[in-house]
Protein backbone atom coordinates (compact mmCIF):
# COMPACT_ATOMS: atom_id res chain seq x y z
CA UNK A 1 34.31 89.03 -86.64
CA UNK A 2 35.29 89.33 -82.89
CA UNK A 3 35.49 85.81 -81.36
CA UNK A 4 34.46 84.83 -77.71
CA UNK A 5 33.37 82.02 -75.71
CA UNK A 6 34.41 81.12 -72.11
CA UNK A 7 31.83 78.76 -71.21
CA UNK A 8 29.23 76.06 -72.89
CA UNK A 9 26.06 78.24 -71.91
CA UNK A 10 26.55 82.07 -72.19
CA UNK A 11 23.99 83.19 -74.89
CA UNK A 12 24.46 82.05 -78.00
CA UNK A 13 25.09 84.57 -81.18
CA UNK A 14 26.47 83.59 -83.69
CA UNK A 15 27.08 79.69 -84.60
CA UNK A 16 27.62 77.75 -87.63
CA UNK A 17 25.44 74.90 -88.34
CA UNK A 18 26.63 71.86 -90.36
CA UNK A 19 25.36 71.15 -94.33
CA UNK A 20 23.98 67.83 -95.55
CA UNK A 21 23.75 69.49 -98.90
CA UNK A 22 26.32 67.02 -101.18
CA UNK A 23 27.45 64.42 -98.23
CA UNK A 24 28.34 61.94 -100.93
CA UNK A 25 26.11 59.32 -100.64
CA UNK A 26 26.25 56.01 -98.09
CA UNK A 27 30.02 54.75 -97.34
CA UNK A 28 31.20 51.64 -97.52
CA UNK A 29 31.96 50.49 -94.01
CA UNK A 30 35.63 50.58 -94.91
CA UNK A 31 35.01 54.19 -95.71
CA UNK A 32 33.44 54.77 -92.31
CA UNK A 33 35.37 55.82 -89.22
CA UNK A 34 32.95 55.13 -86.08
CA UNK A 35 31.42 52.41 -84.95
CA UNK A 36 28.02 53.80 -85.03
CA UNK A 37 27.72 54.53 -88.72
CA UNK A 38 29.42 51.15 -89.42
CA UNK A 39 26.25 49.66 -87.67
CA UNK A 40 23.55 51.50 -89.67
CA UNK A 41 25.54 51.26 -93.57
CA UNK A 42 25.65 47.31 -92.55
CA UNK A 43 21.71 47.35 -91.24
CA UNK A 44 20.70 49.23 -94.48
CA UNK A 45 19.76 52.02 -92.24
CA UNK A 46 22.12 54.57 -93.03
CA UNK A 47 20.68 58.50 -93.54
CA UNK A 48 19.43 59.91 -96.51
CA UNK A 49 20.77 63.12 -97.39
CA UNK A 50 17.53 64.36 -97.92
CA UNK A 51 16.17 63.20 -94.45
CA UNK A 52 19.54 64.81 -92.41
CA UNK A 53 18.69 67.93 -94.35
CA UNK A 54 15.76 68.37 -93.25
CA UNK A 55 16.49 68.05 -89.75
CA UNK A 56 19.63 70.25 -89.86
CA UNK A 57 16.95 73.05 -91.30
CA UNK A 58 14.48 72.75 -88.87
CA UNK A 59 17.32 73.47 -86.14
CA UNK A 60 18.07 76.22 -88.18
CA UNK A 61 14.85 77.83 -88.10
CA UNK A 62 14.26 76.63 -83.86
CA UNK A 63 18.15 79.18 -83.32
CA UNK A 64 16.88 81.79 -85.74
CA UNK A 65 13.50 82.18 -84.06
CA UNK A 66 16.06 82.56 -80.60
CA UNK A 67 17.79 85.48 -82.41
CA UNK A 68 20.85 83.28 -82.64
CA UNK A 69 22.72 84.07 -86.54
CA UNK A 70 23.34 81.19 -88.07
CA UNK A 71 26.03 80.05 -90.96
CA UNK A 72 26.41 77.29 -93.14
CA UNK A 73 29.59 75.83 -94.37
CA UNK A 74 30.26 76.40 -97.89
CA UNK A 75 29.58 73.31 -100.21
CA UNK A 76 32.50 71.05 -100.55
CA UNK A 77 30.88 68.26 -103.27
CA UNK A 78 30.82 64.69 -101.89
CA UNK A 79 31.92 65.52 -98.50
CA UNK A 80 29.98 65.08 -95.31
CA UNK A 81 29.68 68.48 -93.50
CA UNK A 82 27.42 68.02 -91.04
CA UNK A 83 29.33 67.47 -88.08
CA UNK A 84 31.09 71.43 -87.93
CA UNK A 85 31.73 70.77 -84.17
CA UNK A 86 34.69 69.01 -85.09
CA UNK A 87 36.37 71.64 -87.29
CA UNK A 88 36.89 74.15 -84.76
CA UNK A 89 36.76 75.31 -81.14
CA UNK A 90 36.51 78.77 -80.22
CA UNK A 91 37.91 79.18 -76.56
CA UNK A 92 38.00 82.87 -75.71
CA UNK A 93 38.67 85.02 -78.50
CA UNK A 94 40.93 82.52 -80.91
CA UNK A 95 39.44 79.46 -82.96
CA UNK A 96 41.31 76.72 -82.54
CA UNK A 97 41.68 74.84 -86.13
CA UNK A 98 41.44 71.81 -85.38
CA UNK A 99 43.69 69.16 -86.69
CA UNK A 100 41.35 65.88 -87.34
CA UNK A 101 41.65 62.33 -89.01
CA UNK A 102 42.85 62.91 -92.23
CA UNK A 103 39.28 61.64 -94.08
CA UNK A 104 37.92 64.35 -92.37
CA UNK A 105 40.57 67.07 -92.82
CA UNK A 106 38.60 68.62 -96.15
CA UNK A 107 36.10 70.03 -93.86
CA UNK A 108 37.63 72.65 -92.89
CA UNK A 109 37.14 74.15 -96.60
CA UNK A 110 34.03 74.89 -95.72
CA UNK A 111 34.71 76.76 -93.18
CA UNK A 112 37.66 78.73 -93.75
CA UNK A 113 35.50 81.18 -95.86
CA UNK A 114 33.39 82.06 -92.87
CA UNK A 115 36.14 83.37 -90.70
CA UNK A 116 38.46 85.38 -93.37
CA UNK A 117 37.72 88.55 -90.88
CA UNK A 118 39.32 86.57 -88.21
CA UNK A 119 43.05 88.26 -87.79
CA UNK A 120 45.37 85.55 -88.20
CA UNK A 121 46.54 86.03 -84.58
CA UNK A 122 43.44 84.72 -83.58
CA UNK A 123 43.36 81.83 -85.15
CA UNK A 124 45.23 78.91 -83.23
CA UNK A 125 47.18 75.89 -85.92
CA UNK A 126 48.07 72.58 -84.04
CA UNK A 127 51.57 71.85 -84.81
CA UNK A 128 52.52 68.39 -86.34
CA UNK A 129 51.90 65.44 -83.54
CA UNK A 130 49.20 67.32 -82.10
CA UNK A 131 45.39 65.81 -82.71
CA UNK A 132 42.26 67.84 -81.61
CA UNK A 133 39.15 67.59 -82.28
CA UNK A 134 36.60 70.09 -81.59
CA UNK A 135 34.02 67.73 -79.27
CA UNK A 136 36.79 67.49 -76.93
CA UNK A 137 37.49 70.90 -76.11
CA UNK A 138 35.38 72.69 -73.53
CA UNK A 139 35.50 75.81 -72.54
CA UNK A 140 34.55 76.00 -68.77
CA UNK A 141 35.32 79.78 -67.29
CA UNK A 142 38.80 79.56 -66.93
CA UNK A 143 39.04 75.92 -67.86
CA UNK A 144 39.25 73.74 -70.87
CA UNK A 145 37.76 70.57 -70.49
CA UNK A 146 39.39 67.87 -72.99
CA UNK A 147 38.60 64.57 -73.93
CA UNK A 148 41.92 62.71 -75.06
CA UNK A 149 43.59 59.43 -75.87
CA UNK A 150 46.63 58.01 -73.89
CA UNK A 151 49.53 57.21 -76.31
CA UNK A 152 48.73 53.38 -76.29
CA UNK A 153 44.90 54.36 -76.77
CA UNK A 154 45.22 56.43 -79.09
CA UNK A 155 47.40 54.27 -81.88
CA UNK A 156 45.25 51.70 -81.50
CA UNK A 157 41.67 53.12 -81.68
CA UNK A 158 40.44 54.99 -85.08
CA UNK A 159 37.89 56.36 -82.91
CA UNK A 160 40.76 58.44 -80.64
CA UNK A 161 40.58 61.79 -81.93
CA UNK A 162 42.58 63.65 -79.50
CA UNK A 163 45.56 63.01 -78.29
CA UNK A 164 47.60 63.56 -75.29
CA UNK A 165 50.16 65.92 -76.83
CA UNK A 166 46.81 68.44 -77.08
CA UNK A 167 46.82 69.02 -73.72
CA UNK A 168 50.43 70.63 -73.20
CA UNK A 169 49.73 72.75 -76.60
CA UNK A 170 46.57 74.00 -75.12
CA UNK A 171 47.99 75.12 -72.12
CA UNK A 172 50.89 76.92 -73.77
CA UNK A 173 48.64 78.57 -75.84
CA UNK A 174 45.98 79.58 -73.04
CA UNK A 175 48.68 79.98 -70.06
CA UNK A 176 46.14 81.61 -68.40
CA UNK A 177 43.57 78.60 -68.36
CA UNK A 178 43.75 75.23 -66.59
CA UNK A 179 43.39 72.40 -68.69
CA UNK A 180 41.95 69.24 -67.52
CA UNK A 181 41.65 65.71 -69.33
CA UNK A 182 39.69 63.22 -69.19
CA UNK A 183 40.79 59.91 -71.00
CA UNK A 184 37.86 58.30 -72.95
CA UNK A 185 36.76 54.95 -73.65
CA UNK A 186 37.23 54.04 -77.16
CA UNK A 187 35.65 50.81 -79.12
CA UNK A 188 36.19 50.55 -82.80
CA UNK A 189 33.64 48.50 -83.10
CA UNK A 190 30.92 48.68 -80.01
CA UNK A 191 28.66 52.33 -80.46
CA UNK A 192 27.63 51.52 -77.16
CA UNK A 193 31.07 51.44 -75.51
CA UNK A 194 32.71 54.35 -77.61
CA UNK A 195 32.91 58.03 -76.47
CA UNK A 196 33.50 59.48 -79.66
CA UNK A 197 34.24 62.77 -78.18
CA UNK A 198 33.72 64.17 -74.57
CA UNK A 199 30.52 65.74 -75.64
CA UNK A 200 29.25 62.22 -76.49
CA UNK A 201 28.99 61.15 -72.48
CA UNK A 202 29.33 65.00 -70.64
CA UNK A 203 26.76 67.88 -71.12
CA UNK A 204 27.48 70.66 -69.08
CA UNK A 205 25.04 73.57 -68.13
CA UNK A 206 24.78 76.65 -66.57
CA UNK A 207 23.24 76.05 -63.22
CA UNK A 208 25.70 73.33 -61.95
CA UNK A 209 24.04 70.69 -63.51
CA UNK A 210 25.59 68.53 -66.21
CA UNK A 211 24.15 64.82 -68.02
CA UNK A 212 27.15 62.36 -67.76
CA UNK A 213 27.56 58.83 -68.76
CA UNK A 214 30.31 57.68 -66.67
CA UNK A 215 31.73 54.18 -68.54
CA UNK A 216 32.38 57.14 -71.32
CA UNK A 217 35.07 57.76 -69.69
CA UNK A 218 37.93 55.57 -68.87
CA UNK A 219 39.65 56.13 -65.89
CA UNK A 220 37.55 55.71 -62.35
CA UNK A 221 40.11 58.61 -60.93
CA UNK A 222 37.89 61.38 -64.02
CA UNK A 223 34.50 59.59 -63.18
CA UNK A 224 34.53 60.13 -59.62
CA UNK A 225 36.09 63.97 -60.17
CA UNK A 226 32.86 64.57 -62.44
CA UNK A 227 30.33 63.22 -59.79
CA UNK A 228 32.29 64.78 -56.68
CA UNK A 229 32.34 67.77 -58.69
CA UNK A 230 28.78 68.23 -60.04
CA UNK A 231 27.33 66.00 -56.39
CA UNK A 232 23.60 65.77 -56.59
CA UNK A 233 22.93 68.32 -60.06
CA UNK A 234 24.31 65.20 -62.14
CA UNK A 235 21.98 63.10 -64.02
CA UNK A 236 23.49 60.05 -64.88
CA UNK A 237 22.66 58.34 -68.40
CA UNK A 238 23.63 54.54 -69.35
CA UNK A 239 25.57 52.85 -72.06
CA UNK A 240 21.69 52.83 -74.72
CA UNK A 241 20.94 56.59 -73.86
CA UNK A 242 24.73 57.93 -74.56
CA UNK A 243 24.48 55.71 -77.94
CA UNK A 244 21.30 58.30 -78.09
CA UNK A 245 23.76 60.84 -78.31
CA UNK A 246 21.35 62.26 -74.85
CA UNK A 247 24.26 63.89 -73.35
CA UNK A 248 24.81 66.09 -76.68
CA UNK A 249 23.16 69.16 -76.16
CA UNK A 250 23.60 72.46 -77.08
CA UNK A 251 21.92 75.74 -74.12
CA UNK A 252 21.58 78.62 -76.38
CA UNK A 253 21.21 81.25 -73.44
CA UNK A 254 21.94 79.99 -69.85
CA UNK A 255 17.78 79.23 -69.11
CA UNK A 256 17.00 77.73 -72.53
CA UNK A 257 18.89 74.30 -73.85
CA UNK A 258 18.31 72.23 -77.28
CA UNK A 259 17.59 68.78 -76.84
CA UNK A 260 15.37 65.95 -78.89
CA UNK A 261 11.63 64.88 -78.40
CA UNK A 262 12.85 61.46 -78.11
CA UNK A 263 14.74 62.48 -74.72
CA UNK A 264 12.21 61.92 -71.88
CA UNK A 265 14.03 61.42 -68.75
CA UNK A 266 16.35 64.05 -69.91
CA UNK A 267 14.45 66.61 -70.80
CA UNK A 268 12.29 65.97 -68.06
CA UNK A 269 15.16 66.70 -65.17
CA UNK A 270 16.14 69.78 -67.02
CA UNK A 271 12.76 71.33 -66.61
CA UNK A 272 12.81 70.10 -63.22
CA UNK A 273 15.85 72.21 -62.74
CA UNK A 274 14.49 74.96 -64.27
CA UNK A 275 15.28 75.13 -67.80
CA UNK A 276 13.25 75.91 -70.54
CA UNK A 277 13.52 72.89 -72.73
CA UNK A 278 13.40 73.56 -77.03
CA UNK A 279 13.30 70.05 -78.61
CA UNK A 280 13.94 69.53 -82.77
CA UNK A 281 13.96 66.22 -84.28
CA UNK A 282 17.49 64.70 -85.42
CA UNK A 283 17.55 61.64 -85.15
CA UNK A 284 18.82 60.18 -88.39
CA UNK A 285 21.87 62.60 -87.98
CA UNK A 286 22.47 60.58 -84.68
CA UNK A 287 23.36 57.71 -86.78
CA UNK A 288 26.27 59.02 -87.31
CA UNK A 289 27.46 59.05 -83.78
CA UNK A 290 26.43 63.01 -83.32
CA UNK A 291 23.60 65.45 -82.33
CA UNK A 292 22.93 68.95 -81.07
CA UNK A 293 26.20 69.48 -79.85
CA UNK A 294 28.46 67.91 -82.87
CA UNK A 295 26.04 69.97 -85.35
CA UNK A 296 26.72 73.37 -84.58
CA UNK A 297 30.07 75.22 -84.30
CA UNK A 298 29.54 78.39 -81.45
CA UNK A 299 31.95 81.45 -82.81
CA UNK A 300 29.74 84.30 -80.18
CA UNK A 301 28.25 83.52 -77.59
CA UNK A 302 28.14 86.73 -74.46
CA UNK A 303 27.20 86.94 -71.14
């Protein structure tokens, strides 16, 4: 399989959706590892397997009926798969394996299988002391857009995913690419004040336009670079719509972007720009502090 994606829009080939198929059941919230979940398996409200399934199948079918091929991770029993953002990244033509929290690190069984055609020269390893996950790595034409963790950050939050060594080992192994962090707010304990990843409060698309919950990220210095940047094509979401998971979306050709029902004021400014807007229902995956974006793993997308 030949690898390549330079941006978040270009149109969408080939992408691996995550499985609910075997996710183990509900955690204990000492088994959990975001704030989000933690809320739900102590409200009784945590997903059903059955109900996640569901949803990840009818965004299935919505991508297939776009002509979009789509794989499924291989069954690892007991382990939640759904969120195959996080495994990998594929910037250009490499896959980044991404090196997560260790009660996560499993995953990436389940993928494996689906790129054995990948040469091994393009598939990228983190070294030891690098952490990256893959919902902080955007690939922005000639950019890659990271959301990290500051040293003192990131050994204090479970919820910092990336850290700050990422960024030098991305730019030695992309010299040809700028990469540009943004430091994220983290709560271990407040869904509403924790950017899990930067595709939790930034959605880029391909017109200019991007959704963006600023307090997602932490420094003023990154917030006001993302509003002088994208000027009056940024729609700004607050602290109950980013818990929402509204600013993770996934465009499948540069006109035509997933979002949810649910999503009114979004979806309606992204017709208003002139996209064409496909909504699916998933909803009771968001519990889980993830959506469109988290759920799906890009590994073609061409201009």
């Amino acid at each position: 399989m030949k690898l390549r994606a330079v941006n978040e829009w270009d149109a969408l080939r080939t992408v691996v959706v995550g499985t609910a198929q075997s996710m183990g059941g509900i955690p204990t919230v000492e088994e959990s590892y975001d704030p989000k979940s933690k809320e739900h398996i102590l409200a009784g409200t945590f997903p059903l397997e059955a109900d996640c399934a569901d949803e990840l199948d009818g965004l299935v079918r919505l991508l297939e009926s776009q002509d979009v091929r789509v794989l499924r991770p291989q069954n690892v029993p007991d382990l939640n798969q759904i969120f195959a953002r996080d495994v990998g990244a594929v910037v250009d033509d490499r896959v980044i394996i991404t090196r997560m929290i260790s009660d996560r690190a499993e995953e990436w069984e389940g993928i494996a299988p689906l790129l054995e055609s990948v040469p091994d020269r393009h598939q990228l390893n983190p070294p030891a002391g690098v952490r990256v996950e893959g919902g902080d790595v955007m690939p922005m034409n000639g950019e890659i857009w990271v959301g990290y963790s500051a040293p003192d950050q990131f050994s204090t939050f479970t919820t910092s995913r990336t850290n700050q060594a990422a960024l030098d080992w991305l730019s030695d192994q992309y010299p040809d690419w700028n990469v540009r962090g943004f430091q994220l707010s983290k709560s271990d304990v407040d869904p509403r004040a924790n950017a899990l990843h930067l595709d939790c409060c930034l959605s880029v698309l391909s017109g200019g336009h991007a959704i963006f919950h600023p307090a997602g990220l932490r420094l003023e210095e990154d917030r006001a670079w993302v509003r002088e940047r994208f000027g009056a094509n940024l729609l700004e979401v607050d602290a109950q719509q980013m818990y929402d998971m509204q600013c993770n979306l996934i465009s499948i050709t540069p006109q035509d972007v997933v979002s949810c029902p649910t999503f009114d004021r979004v979806n309606a400014q992204l017709q208003a720009w002139g996209y064409n807007v496909f909504t699916t229902p998933l909803q009771e995956t968001a519990k889980m502090e993830g959506l469109l974006r988290c759920v799906t793993l890009p590994l073609q997308r061409h201009a």
